[in-house]
C-alpha atoms as a PDB file:
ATOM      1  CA  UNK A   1      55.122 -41.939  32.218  1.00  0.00           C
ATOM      2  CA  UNK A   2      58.569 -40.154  32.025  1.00  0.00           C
ATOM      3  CA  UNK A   3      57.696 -37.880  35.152  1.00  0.00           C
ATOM      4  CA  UNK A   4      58.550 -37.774  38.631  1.00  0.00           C
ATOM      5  CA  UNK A   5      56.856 -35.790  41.594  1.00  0.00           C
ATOM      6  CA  UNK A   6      59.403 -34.948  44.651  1.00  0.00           C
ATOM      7  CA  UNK A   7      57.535 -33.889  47.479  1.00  0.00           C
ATOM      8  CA  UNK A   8      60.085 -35.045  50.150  1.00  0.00           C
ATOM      9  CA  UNK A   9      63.568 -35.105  50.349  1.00  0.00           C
ATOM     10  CA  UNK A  10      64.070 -35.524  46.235  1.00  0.00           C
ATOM     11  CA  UNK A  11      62.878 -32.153  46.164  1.00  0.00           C
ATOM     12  CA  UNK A  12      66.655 -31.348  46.347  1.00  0.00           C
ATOM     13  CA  UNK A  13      68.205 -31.880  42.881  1.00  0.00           C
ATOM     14  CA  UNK A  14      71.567 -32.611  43.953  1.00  0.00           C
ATOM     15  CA  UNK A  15      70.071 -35.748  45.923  1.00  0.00           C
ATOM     16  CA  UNK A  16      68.178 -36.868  42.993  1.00  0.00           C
ATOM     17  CA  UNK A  17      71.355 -36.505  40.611  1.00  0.00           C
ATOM     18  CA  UNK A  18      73.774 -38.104  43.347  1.00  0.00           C
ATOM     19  CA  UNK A  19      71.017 -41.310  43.511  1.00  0.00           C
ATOM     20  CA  UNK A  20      71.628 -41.836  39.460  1.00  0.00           C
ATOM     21  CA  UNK A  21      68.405 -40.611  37.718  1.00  0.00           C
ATOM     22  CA  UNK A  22      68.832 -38.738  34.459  1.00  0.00           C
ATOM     23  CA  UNK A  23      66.884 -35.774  34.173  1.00  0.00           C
ATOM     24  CA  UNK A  24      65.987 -33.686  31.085  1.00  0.00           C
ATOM     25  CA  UNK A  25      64.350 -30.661  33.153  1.00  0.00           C
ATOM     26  CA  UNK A  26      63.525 -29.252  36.400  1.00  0.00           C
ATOM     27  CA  UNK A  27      60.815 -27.824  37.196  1.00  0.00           C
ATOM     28  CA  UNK A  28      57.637 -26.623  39.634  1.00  0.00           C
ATOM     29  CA  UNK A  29      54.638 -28.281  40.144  1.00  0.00           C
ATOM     30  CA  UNK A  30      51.464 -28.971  42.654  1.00  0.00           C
ATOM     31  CA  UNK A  31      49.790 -31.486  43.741  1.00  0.00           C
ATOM     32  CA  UNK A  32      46.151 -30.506  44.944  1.00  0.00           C
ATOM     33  CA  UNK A  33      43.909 -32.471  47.149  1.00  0.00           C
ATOM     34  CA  UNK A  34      46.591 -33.421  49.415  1.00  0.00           C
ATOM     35  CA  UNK A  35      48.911 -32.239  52.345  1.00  0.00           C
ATOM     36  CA  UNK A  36      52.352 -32.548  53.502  1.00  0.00           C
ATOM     37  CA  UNK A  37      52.735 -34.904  56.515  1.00  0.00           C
ATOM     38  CA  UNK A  38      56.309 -35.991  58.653  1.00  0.00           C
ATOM     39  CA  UNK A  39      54.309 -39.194  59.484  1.00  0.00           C
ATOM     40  CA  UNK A  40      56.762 -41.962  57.442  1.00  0.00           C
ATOM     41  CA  UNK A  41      58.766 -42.913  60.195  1.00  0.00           C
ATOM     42  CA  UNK A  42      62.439 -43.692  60.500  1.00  0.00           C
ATOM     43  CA  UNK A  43      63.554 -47.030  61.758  1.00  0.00           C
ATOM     44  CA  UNK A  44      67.054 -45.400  61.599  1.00  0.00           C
ATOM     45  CA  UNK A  45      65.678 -42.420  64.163  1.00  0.00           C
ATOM     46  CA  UNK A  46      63.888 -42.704  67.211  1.00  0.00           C
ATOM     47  CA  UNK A  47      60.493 -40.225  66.562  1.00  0.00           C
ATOM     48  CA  UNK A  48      61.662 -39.131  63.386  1.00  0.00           C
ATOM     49  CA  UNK A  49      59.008 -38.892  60.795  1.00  0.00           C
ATOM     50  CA  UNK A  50      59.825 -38.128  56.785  1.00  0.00           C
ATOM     51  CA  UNK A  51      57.730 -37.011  54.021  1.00  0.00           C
ATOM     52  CA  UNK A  52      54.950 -38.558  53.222  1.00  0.00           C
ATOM     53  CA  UNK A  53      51.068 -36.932  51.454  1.00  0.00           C
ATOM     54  CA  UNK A  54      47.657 -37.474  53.062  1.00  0.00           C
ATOM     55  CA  UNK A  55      44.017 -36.703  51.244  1.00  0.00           C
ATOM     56  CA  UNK A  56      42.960 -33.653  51.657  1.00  0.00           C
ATOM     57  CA  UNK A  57      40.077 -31.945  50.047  1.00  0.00           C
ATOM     58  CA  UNK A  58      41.618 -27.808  50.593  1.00  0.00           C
ATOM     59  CA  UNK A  59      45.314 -29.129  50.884  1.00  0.00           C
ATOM     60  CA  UNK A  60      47.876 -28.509  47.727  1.00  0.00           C
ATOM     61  CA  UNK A  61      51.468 -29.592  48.142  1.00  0.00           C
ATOM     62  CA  UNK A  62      53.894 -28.461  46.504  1.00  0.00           C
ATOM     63  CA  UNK A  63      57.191 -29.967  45.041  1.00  0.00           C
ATOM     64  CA  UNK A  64      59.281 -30.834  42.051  1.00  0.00           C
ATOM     65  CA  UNK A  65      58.633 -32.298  38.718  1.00  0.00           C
ATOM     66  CA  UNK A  66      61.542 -34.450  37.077  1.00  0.00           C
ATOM     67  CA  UNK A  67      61.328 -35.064  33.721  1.00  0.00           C
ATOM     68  CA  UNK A  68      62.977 -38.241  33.669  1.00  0.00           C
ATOM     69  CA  UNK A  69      65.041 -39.013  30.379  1.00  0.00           C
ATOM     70  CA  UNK A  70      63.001 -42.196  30.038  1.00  0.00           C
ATOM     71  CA  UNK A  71      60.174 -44.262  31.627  1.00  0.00           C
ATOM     72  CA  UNK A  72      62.966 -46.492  33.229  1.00  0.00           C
ATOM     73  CA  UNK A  73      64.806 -44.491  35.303  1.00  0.00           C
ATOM     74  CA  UNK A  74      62.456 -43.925  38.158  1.00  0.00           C
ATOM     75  CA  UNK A  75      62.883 -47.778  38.771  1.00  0.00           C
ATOM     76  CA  UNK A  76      65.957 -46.622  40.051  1.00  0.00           C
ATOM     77  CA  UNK A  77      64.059 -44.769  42.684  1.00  0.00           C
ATOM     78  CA  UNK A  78      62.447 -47.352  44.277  1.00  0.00           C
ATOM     79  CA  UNK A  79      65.396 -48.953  46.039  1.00  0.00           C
ATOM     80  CA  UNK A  80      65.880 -45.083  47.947  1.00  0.00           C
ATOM     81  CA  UNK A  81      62.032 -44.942  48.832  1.00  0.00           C
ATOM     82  CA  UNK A  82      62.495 -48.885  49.916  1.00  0.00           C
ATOM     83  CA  UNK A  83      59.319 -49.633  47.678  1.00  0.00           C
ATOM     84  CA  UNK A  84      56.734 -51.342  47.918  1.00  0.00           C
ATOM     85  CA  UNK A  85      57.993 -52.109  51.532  1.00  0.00           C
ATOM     86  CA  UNK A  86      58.151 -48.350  52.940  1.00  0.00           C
ATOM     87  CA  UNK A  87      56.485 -46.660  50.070  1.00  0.00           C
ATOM     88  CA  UNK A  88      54.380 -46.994  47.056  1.00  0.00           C
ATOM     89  CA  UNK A  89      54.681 -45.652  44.118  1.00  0.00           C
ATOM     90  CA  UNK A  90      51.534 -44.258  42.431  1.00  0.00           C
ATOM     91  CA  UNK A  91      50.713 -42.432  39.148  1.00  0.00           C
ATOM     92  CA  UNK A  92      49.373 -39.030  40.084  1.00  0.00           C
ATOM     93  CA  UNK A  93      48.124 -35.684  38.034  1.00  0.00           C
ATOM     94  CA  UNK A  94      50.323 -32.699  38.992  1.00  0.00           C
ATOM     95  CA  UNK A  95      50.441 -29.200  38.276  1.00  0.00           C
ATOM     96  CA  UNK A  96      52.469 -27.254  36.563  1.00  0.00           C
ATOM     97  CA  UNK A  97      53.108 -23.880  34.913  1.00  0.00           C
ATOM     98  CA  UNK A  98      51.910 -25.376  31.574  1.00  0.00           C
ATOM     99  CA  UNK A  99      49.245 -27.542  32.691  1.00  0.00           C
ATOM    100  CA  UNK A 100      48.555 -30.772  33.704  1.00  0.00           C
ATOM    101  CA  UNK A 101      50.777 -33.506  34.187  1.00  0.00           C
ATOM    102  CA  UNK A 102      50.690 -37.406  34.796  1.00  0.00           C
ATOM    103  CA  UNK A 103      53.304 -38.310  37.301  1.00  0.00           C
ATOM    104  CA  UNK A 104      54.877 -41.010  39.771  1.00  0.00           C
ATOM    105  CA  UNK A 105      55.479 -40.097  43.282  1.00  0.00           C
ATOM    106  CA  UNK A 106      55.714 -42.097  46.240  1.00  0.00           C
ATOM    107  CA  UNK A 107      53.306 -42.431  49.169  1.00  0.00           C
ATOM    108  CA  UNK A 108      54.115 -44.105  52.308  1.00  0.00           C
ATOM    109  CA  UNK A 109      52.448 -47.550  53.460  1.00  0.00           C
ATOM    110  CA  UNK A 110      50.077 -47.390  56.826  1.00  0.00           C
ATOM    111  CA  UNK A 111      52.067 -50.044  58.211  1.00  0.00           C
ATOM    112  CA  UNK A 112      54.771 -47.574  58.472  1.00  0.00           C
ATOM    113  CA  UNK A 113      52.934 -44.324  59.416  1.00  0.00           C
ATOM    114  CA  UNK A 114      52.748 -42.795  63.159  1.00  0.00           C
ATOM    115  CA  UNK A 115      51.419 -39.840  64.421  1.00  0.00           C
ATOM    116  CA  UNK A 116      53.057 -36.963  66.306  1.00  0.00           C
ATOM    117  CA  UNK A 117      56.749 -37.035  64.490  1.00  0.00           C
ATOM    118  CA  UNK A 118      58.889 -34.610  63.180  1.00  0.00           C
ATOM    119  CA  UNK A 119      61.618 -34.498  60.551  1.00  0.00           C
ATOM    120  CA  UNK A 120      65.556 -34.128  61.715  1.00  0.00           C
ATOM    121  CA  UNK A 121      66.738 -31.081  60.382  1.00  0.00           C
ATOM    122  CA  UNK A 122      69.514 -32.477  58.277  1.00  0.00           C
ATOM    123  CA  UNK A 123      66.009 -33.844  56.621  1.00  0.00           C
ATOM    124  CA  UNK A 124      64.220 -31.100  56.241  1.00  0.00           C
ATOM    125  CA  UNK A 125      67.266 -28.981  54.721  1.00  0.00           C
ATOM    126  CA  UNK A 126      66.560 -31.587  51.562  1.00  0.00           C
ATOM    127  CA  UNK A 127      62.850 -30.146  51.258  1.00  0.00           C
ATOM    128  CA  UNK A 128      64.233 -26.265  51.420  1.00  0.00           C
ATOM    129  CA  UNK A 129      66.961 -27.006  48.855  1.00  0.00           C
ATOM    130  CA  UNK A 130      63.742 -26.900  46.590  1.00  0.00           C
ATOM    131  CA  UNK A 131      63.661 -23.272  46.741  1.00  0.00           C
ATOM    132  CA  UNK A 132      63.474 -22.307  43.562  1.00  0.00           C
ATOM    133  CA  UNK A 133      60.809 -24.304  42.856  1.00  0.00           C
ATOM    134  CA  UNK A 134      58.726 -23.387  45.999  1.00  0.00           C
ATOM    135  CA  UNK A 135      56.375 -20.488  46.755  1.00  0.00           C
ATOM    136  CA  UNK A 136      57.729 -18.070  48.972  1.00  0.00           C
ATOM    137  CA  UNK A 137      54.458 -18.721  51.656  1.00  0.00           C
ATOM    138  CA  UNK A 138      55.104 -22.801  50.853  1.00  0.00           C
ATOM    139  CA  UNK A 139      58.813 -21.904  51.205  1.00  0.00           C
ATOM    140  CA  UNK A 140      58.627 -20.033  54.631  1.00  0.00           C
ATOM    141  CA  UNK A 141      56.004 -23.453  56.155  1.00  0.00           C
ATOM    142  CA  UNK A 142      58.512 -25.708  55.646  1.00  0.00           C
ATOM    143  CA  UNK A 143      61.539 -23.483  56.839  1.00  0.00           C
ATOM    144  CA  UNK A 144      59.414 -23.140  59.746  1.00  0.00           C
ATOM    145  CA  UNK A 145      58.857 -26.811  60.452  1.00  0.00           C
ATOM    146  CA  UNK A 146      59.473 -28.071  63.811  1.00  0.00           C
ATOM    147  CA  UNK A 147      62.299 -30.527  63.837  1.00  0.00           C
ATOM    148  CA  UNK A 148      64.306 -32.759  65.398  1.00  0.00           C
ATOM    149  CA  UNK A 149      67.694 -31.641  66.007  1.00  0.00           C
ATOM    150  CA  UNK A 150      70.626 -34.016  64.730  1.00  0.00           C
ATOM    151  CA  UNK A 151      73.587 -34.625  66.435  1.00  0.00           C
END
């Protein structure tokens, strides 16, 4: 598998360049069945939650597909998603413009989830950097995201 599913944070290319993977192309893609949660949370930041996807049946979350130059590189990705401790990584069926697409992405462990937290902003500007690769309605949820204010 040579494909990569940002949901999160990732969803900003510049992030995912700066962390060392090489990418061949950019683009949209969805992942149905599920939702967007802020339920990962931070040991670095009291009641801050990041990204993280949770089952469900009408959800669809949207996010970025990274075709990876080869099926190594997203090993490099599991020392930024702390996996297996914080996250997982899991194969996964996307979405895209030109069909369907086996992926990795990342889902966070139970022993690490809590309810009721919210992203810091500096966070959440990560998500929104994926723009161009957003819906306008998906685009306008997240901007409108309750967060936690840094500083």
């Amino acid at each position: 598998m040579e494909c990569y599913f940002a949901y999160g944070s990732n969803m900003n290319p510049a992030r995912v360049e700066a962390r060392g993977l090489r990418v061949l192309r950019v683009e949209a893609a969805w992942l149905p069945g599920f939702r967007l949660a802020f339920d990962k949370h931070s040991a670095a930041h009291q009641g801050a939650g990041h990204a993280n996807i949770a089952f469900d049946r009408n959800g669809l979350v949207e996010g970025v597909l990274y075709r990876l130059a080869d099926t190594d590189e997203i090993a490099k990705m599991d020392r930024f998603e702390s996996a297996p401790v914080n996250y997982s990584r899991e194969a996964m069926v996307v979405r895209t413009a030109a069909g369907k697409v086996a992926s990795w992405t990342y889902v966070a462990n139970p022993a690490v989830l809590r309810p009721g937290l919210k992203p810091p902003r500096s966070y959440l500007n990560h998500l929104l950097a994926g723009e161009p690769y957003l819906s306008r309605t998906y685009f306008r949820t997240l901007a409108g995201w309750e967060c936690l204010e840094d500083g």
